[in-house]
N, C-alpha and C. Protein backbone atom coordinates (compact mmCIF):
# COMPACT_ATOMS: atom_id res chain seq x y z
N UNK A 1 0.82 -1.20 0.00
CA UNK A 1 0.00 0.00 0.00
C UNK A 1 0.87 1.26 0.00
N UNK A 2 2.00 1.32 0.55
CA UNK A 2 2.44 2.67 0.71
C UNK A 2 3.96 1.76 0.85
N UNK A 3 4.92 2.61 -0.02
CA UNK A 3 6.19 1.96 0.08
C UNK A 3 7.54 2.58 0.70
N UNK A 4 8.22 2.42 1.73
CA UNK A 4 8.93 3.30 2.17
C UNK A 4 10.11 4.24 1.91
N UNK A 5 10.17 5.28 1.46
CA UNK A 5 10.99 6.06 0.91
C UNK A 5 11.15 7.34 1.47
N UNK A 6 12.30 7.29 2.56
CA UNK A 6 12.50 8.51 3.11
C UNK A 6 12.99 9.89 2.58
N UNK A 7 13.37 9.30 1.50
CA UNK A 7 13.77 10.94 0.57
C UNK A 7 12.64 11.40 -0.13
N UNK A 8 11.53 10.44 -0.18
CA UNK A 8 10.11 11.43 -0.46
C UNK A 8 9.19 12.26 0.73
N UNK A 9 9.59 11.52 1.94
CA UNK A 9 9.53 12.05 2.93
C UNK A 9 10.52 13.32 3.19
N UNK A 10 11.60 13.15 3.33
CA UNK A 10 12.19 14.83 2.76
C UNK A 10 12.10 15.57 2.21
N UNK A 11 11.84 15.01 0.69
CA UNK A 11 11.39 16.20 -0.03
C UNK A 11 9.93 16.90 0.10
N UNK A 12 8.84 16.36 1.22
CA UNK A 12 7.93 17.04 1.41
C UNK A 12 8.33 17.73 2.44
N UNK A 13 9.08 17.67 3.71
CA UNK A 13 9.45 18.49 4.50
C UNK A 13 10.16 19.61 4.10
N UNK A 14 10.97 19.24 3.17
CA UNK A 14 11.57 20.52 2.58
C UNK A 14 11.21 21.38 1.75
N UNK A 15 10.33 21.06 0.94
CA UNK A 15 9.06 21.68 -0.01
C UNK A 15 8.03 22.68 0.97
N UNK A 16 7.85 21.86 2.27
CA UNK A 16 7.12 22.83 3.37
C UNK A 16 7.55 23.65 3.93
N UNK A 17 8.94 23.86 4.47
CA UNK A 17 9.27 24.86 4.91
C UNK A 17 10.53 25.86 3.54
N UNK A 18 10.59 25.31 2.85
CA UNK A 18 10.78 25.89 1.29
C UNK A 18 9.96 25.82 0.16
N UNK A 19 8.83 26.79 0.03
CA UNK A 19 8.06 26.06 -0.95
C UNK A 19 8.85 26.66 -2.27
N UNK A 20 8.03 25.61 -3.65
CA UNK A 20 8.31 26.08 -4.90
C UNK A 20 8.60 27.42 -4.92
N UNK A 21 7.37 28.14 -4.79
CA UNK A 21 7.04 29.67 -5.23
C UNK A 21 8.01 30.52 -4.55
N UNK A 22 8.76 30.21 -3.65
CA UNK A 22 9.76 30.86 -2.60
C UNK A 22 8.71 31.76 -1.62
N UNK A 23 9.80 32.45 -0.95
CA UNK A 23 9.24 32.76 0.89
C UNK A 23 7.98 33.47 0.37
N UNK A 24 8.65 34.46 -0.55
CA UNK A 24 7.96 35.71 -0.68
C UNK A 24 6.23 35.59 -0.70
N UNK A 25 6.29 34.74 -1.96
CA UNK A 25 4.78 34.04 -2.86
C UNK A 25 4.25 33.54 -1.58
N UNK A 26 5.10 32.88 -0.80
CA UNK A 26 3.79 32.04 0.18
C UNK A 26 3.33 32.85 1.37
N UNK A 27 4.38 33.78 1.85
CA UNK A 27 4.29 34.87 3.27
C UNK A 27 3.20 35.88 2.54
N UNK A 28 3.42 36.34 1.09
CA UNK A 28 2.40 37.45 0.49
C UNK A 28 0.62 36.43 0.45
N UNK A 29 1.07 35.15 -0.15
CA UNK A 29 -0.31 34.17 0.21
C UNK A 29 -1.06 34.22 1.31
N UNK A 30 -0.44 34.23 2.02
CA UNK A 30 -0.34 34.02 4.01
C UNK A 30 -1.33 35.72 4.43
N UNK A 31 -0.86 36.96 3.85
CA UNK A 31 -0.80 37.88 4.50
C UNK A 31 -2.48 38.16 3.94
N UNK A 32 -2.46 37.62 2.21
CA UNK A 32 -3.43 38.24 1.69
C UNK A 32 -4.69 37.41 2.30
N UNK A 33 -4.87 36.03 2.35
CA UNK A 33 -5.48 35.03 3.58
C UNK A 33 -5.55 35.91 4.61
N UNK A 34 -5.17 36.36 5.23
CA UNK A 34 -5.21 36.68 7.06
C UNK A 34 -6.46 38.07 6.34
N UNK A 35 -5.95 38.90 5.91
CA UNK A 35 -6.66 40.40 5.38
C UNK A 35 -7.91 39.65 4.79
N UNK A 36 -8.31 38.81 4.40
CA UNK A 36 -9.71 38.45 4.09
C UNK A 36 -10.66 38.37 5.23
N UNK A 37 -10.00 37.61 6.30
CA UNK A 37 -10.68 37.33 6.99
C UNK A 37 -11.53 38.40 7.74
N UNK A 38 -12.78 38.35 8.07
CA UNK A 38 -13.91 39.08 8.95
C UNK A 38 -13.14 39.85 10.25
């Protein structure tokens, strides 16, 4: 069912606290999210 591979497991940890889009794209994501809210 699920096969063990810890470097895919890394590369999602590292994808999470580095995403694709870099800091900027995801903190500006982050900021424009928070300002929606009520």
């Amino acid at each position: 069912m699920f096969k063990r591979n810890p470097r895919s497991y890394l590369r999602i940890i590292a994808e999470f606290f580095y995403p694709r889009g870099g800091w900027y794209r995801a903190a500006g994501y982050v900021l424009h999210r928070l300002r929606r809210l009520p």
